[in-house]
Protein backbone atom coordinates (compact mmCIF):
# COMPACT_ATOMS: atom_id res chain seq x y z
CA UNK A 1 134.26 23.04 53.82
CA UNK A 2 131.80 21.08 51.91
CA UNK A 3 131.92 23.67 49.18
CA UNK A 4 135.48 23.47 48.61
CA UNK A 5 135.02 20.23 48.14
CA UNK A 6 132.71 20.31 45.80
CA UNK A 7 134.82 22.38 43.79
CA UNK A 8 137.65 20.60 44.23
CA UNK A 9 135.41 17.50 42.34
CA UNK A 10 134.44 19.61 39.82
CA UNK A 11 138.05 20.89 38.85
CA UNK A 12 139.16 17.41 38.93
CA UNK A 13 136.36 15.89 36.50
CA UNK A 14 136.92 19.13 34.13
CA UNK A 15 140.58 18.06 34.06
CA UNK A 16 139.74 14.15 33.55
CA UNK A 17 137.49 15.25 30.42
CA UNK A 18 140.06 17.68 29.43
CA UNK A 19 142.40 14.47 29.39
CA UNK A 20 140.15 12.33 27.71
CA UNK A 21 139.51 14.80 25.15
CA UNK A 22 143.31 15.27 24.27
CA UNK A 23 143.78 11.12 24.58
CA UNK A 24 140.63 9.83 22.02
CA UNK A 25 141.30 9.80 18.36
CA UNK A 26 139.55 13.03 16.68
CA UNK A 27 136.76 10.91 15.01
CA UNK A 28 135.52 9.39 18.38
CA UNK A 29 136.01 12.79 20.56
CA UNK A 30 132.18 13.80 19.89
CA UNK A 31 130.38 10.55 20.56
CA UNK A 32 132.43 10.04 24.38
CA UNK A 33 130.14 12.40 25.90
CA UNK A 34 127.07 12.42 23.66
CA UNK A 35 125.84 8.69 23.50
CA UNK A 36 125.58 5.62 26.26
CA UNK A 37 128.07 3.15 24.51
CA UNK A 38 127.09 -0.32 24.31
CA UNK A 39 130.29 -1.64 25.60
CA UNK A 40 132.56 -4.32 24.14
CA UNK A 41 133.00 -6.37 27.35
CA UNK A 42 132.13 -6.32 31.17
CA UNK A 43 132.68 -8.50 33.92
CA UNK A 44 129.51 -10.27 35.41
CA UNK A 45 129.61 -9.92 39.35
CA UNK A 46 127.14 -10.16 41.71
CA UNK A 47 126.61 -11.04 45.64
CA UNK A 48 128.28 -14.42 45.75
CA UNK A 49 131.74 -12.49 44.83
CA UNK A 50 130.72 -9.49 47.56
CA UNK A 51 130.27 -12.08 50.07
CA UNK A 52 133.69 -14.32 49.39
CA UNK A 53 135.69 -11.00 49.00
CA UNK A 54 134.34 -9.74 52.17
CA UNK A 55 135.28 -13.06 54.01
CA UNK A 56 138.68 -12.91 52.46
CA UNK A 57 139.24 -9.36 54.03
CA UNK A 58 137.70 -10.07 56.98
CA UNK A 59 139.82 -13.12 57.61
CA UNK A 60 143.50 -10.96 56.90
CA UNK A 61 144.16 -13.25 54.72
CA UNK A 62 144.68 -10.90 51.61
CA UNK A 63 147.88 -11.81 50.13
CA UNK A 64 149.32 -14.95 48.38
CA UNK A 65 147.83 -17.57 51.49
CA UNK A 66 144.89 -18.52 52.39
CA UNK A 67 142.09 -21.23 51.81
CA UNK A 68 140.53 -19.55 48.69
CA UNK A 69 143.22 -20.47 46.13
CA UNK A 70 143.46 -23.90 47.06
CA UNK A 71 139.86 -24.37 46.79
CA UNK A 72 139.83 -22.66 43.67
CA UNK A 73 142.92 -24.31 42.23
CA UNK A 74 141.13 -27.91 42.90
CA UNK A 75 137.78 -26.83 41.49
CA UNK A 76 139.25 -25.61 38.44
CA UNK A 77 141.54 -28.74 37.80
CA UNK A 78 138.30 -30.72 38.57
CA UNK A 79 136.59 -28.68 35.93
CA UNK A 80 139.36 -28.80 33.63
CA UNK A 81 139.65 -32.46 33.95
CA UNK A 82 143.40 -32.35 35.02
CA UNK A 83 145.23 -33.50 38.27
CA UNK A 84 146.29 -30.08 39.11
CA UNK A 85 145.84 -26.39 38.70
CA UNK A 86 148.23 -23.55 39.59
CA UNK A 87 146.74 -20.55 40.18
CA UNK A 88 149.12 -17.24 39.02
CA UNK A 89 148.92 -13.53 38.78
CA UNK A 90 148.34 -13.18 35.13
CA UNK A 91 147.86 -15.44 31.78
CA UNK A 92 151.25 -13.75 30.44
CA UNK A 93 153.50 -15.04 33.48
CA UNK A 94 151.74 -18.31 33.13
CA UNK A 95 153.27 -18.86 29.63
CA UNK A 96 156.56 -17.77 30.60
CA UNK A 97 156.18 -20.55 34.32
CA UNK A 98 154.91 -22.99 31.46
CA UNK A 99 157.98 -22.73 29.46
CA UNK A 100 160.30 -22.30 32.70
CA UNK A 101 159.23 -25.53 33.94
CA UNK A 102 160.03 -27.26 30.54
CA UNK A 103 163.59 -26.20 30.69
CA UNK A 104 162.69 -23.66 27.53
CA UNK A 105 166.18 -21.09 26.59
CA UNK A 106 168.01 -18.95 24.93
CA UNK A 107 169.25 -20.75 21.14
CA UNK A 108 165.45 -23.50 21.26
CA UNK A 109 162.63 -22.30 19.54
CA UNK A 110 158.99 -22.55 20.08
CA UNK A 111 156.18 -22.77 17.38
CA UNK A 112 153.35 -20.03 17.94
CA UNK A 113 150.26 -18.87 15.44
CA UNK A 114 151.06 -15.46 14.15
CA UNK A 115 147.61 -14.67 14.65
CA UNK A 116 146.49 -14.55 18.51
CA UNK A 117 147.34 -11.70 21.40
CA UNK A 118 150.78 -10.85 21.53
CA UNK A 119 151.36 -12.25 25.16
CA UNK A 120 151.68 -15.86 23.67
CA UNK A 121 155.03 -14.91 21.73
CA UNK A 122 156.56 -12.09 24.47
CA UNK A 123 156.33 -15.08 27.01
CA UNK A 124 158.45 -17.29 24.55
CA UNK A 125 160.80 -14.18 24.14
CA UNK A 126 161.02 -14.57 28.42
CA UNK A 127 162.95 -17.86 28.03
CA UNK A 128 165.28 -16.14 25.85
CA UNK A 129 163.97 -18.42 23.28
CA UNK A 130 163.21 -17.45 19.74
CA UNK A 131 159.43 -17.90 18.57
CA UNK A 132 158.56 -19.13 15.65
CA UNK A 133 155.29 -18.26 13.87
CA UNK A 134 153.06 -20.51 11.96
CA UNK A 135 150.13 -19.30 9.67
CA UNK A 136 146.35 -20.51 10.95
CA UNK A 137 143.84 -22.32 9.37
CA UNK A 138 141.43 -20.10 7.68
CA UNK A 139 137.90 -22.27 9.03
CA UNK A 140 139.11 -22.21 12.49
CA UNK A 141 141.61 -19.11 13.12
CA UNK A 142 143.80 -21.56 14.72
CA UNK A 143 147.42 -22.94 14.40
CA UNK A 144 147.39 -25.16 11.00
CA UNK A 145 148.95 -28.46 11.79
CA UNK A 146 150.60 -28.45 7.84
CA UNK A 147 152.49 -24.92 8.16
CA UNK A 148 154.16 -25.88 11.42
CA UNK A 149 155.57 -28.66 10.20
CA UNK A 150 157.18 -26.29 7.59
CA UNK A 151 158.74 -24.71 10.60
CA UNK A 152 159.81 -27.37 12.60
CA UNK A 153 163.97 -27.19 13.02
CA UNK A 154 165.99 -29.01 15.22
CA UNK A 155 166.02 -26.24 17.67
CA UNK A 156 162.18 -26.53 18.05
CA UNK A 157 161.64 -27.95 21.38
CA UNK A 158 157.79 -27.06 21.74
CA UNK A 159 153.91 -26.03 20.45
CA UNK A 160 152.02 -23.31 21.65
CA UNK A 161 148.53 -23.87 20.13
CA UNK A 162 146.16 -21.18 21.05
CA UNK A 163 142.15 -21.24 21.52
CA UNK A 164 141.45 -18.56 19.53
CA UNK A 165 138.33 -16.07 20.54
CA UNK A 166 137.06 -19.79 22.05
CA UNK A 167 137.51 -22.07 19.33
CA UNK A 168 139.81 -25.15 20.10
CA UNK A 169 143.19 -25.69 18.24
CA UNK A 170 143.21 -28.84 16.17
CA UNK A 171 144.98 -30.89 18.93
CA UNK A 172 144.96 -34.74 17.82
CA UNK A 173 147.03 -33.07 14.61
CA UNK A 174 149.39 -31.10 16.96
CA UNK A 175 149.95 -33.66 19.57
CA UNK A 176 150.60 -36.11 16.88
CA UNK A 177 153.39 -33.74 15.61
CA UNK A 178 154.81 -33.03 19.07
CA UNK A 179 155.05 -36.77 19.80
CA UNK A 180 156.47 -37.39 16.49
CA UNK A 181 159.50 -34.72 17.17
CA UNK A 182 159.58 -34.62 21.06
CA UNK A 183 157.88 -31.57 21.49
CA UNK A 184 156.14 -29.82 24.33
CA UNK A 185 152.93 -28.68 23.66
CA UNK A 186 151.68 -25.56 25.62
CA UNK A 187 147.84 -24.52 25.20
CA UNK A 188 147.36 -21.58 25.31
CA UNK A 189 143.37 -21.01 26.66
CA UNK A 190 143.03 -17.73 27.73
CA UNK A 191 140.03 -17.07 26.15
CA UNK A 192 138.17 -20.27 25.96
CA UNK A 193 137.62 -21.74 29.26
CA UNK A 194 135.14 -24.67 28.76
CA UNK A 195 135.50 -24.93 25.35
CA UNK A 196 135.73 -29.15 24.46
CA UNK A 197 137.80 -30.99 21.97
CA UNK A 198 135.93 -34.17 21.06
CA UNK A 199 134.37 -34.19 24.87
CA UNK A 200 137.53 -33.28 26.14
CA UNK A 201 138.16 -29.80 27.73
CA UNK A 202 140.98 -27.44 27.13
CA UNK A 203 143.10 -27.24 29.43
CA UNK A 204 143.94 -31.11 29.42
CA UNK A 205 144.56 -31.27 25.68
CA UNK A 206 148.20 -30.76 25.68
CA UNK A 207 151.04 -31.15 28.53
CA UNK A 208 150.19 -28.14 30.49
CA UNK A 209 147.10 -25.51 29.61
CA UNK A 210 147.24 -22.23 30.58
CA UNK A 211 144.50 -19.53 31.09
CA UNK A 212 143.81 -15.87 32.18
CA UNK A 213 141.53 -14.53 34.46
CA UNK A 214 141.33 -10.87 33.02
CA UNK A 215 138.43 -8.94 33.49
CA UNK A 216 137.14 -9.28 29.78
CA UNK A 217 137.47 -13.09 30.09
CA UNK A 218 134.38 -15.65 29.87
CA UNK A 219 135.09 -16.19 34.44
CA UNK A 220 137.31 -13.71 35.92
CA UNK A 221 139.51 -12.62 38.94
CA UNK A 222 139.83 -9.44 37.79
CA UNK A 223 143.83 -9.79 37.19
CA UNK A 224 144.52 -13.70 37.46
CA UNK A 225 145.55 -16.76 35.40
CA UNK A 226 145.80 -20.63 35.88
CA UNK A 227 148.18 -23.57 34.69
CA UNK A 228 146.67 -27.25 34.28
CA UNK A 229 148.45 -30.32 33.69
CA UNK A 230 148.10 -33.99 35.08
CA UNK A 231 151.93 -34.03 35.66
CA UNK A 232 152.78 -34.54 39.49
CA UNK A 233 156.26 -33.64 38.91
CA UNK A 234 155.57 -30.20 36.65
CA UNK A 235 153.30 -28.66 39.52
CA UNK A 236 155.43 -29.64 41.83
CA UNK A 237 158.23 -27.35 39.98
CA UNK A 238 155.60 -25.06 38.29
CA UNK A 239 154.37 -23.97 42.31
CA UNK A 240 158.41 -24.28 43.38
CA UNK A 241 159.05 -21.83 41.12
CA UNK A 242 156.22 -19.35 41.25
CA UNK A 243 157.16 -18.87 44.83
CA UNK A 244 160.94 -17.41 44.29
CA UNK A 245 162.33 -20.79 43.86
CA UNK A 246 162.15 -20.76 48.03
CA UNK A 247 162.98 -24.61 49.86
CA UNK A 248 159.83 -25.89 51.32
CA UNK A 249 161.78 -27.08 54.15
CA UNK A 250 164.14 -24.31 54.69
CA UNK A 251 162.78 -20.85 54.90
CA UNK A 252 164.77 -18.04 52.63
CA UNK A 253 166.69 -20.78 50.72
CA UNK A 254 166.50 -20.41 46.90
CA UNK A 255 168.48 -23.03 44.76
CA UNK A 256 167.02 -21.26 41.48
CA UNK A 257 166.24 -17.88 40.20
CA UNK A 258 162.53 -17.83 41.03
CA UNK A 259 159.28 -15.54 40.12
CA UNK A 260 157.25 -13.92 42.21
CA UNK A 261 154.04 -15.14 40.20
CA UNK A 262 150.64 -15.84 42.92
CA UNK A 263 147.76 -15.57 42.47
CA UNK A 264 146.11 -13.21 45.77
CA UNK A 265 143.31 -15.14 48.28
CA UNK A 266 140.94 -11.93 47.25
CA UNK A 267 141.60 -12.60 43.75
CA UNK A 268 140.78 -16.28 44.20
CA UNK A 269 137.65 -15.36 46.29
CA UNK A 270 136.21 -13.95 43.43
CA UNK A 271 137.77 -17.16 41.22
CA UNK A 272 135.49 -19.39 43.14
CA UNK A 273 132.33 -17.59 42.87
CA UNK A 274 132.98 -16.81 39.31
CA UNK A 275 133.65 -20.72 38.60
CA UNK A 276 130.36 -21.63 40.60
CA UNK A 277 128.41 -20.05 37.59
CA UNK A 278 130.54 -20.52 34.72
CA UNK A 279 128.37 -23.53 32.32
CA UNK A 280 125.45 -20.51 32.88
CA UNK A 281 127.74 -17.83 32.05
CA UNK A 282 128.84 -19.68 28.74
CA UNK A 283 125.15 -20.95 27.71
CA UNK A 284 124.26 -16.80 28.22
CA UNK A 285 127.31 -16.42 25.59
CA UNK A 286 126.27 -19.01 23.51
CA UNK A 287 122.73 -17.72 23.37
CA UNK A 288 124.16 -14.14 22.24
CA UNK A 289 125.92 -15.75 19.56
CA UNK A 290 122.81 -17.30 18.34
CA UNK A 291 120.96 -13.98 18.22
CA UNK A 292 123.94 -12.62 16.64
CA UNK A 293 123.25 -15.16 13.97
CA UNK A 294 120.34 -14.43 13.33
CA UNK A 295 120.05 -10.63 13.03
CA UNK A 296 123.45 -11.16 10.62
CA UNK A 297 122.67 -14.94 8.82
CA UNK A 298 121.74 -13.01 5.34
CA UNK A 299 124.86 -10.37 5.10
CA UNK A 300 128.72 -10.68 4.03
CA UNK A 301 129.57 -11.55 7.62
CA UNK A 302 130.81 -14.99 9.12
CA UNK A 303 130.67 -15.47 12.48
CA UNK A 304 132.75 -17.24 14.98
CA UNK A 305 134.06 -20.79 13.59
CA UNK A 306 131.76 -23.80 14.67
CA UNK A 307 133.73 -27.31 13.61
CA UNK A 308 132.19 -30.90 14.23
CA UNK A 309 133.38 -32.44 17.19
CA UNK A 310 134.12 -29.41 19.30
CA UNK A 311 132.38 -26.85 21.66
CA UNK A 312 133.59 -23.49 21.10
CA UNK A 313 133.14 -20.99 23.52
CA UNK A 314 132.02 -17.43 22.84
CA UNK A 315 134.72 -15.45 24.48
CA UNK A 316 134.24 -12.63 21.86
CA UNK A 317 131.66 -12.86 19.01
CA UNK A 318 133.66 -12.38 15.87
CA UNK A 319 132.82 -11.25 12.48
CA UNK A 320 134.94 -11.30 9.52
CA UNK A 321 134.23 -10.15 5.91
CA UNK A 322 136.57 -10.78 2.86
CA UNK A 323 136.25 -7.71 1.70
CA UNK A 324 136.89 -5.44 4.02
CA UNK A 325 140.98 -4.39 4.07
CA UNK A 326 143.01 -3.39 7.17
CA UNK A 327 141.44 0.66 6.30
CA UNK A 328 137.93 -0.01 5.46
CA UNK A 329 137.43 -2.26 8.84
CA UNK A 330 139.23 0.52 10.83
CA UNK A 331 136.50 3.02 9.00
CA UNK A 332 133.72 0.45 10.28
CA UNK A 333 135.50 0.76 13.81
CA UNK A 334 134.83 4.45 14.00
CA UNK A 335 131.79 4.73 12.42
CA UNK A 336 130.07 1.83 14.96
CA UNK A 337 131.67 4.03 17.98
CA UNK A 338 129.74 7.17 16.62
CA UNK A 339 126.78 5.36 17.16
CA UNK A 340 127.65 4.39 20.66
CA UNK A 341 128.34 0.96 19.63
CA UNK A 342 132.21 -0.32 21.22
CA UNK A 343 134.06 -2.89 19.34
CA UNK A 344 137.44 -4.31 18.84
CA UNK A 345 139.78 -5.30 15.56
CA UNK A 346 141.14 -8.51 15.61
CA UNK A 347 144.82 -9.04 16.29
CA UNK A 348 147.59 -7.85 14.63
CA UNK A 349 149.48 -10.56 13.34
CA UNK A 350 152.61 -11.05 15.38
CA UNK A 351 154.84 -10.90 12.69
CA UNK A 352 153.29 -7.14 11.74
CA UNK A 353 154.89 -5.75 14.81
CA UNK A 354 158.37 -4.20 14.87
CA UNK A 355 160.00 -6.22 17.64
CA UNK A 356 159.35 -9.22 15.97
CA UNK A 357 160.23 -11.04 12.20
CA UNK A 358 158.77 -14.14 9.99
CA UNK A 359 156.27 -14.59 7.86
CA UNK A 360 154.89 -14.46 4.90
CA UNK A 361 151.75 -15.70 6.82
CA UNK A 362 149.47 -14.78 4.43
CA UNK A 363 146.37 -16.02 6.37
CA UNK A 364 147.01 -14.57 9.36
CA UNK A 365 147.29 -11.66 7.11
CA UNK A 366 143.83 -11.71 5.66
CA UNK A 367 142.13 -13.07 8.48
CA UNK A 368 143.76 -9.88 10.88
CA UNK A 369 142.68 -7.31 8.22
CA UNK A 370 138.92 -8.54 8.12
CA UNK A 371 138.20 -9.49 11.44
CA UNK A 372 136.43 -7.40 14.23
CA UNK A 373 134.56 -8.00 17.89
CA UNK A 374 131.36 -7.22 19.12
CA UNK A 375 129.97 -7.03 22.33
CA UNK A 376 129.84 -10.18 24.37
CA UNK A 377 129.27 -10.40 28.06
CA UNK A 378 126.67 -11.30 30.56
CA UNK A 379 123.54 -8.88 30.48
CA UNK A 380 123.55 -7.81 27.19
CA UNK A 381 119.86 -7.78 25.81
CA UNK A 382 117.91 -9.12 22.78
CA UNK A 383 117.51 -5.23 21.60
CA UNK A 384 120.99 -4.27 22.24
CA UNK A 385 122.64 -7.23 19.73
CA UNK A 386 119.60 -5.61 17.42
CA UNK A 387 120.82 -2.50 18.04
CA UNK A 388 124.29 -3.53 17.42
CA UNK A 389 123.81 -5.56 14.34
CA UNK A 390 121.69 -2.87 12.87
CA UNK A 391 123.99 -0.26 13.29
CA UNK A 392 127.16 -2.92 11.68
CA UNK A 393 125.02 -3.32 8.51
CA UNK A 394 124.21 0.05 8.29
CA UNK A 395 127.94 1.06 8.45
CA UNK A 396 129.40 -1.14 6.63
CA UNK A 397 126.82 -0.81 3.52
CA UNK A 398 127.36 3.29 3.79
């Protein structure tokens, strides 16, 4: 018997690695089984999450209730700075509950960058609302205050400024504009929890923030994302309607069409310990960045934006080069991966992609083409960003 069964593992991994084989662009096939990749992202977990997972299963409480997401849907408003938090299954569905609570439909539109992770304009496409798309700011990679007020219309009805790779969105200028017009503004901070705004956290910069939990993100639930707002009423219908619209009073009545949108008590088990160590886990990112800095301080690369007044976070640490086009950067891509280095382009620009129209946004443009990620996450050593930056220079100066 255990022979069989050992064969039976075998012929299963031979097909997996067939699989792979078939799956990974030609250029990379060699270097998947040949060299230990430095990886682009992994999720930092230790004992603390072991032990709070473990109570959740003990306790049966494994499904939408139970004491771990209210205790980590207080601690993170507390960190946030906000009234409330409401904890949901992803950062995509907490876009579209954003813009469900606000009333946002088919014939408004909603301002978005062109340049950030195509979840921020499918959850305006949710609504049945059109999304409009704004160019950035090429210093910060974020929504530029004087091209979306090119784009306002009378059908605008709200913002959607988005964090980019950790940097804040210039907020005073876009809640200045929403005010002006009497527009909601929707932050988008999926990848830049803890990153401050003149002291101020994101997350409690607009009318509602929203985050995700992923498992690349700086704290994570593995799946998992959050809204934030100090609005008593919005919660109230933000958590109405992430529970299938159903009466609080009267079990199985719905007087809307609801989402099924919670967050799980194991995910939020693993929220809490994650949260208990996130100012460490973003001074460890912080401190990459700086080495990044250093090793790449006298080359054609800049680094993630830094602007007076704010703390960025390093979700990602991003390099961009003018000169590289959309083909050469690819090129750099595969020839970093032969080395056993992982990395990441930037984002296409919304507008690129065939389900979607607008533009020209001819930063976005640039800045898309340019732009790649390195590895970022908790553990990674002095010798590996070495290894990393040495190998980048290398390639892109072959």
């Amino acid at each position: 018997m255990r022979s069989k069964t050992m064969e039976d593992v075998a012929r299963v991994t031979r097909k997996a690695q067939h699989r792979s084989d078939l799956l990974a662009p030609a250029e990379l096939r060699p270097t998947l089984w040949t060299h230990e990749l430095i990886p682009i992202s992994k999720p930092s977990l230790g004992s603390l999450e072991n032990s709070l997972v473990l109570d959740a299963l003990q306790s049966g409480w494994i499904s939408s209730k139970g004491p771990y997401i209210e205790q980590f849907e207080e601690a993170f408003a507390e960190y946030c700075g906000t009234r409330h938090c409401i904890a949901v299954a992803n950062g995509t569905v907490g876009l579209h509950l954003a813009l469900a609570v606000f009333g946002i439909t088919s014939g408004d539109e909603v301002i978005v960058p062109d340049l950030t992770f195509v979840a921020t304009a499918s959850a305006v496409r949710y609504t049945g609302a059109t999304p409009v798309f704004a160019d950035i700011d090429p210093d910060t990679w974020c929504l530029d205050p004087a091209d979306i007020a090119k784009k306002l219309t009378k059908r605008t009805k709200a913002i959607i400024p988005v964090h980019l790779y950790g940097h804040p969105a210039p907020m005073r200028e876009i809640n200045e504009l929403a005010k002006k017009n009497g527009l909601i503004v929707v932050e988008d901070a999926a990848e830049a929890h803890g990153a401050e705004y003149h002291g101020k956290r994101v997350g409690a910069l607009g009318d509602v923030g929203v985050f995700s939990f992923y498992g690349n993100k700086i704290i994570t639930t593995g799946e998992g994302g959050a809204l934030t707002t100090d609005s008593d009423e919005w919660a109230e219908r933000a958590k109405f309607l992430r529970d299938h619209a159903m009466d609080r009073n009267i079990r199985y009545w719905h007087t809307d069409v609801g989402f099924n949108y919670r967050m799980t008590n194991i995910q939020a088990a693993i929220g809490v310990a994650q949260l208990r160590q996130i100012e460490p886990f973003i001074n460890e990112r912080r401190e990459i960045l700086e080495h990044y800095r250093r090793h790449l301080r006298h080359t054609h690369f800049r680094l993630n934006p830094e602007t007076e007044g704010m703390r960025p976070v390093n979700w990602m640490t991003s390099v961009y080069a003018d000169s590289l086009t959309r083909a050469t950067r690819d090129e750099l891509l595969a020839k970093l991966h032969s080395v056993g280095v992982d990395s990441r382009p930037f984002f296409y620009p919304i507008t690129a992609l065939p389900m979607y129209e607008g533009g020209p946004n001819p930063v976005s443009a640039r800045v898309s083409s340019g732009g790649l990620n390195l590895p970022t996450y908790i553990g990674l050593t002095g010798s590996d960003i070495a290894q990393v930056c040495t190998s980048l220079i290398s390639a892109f100066d072959s």
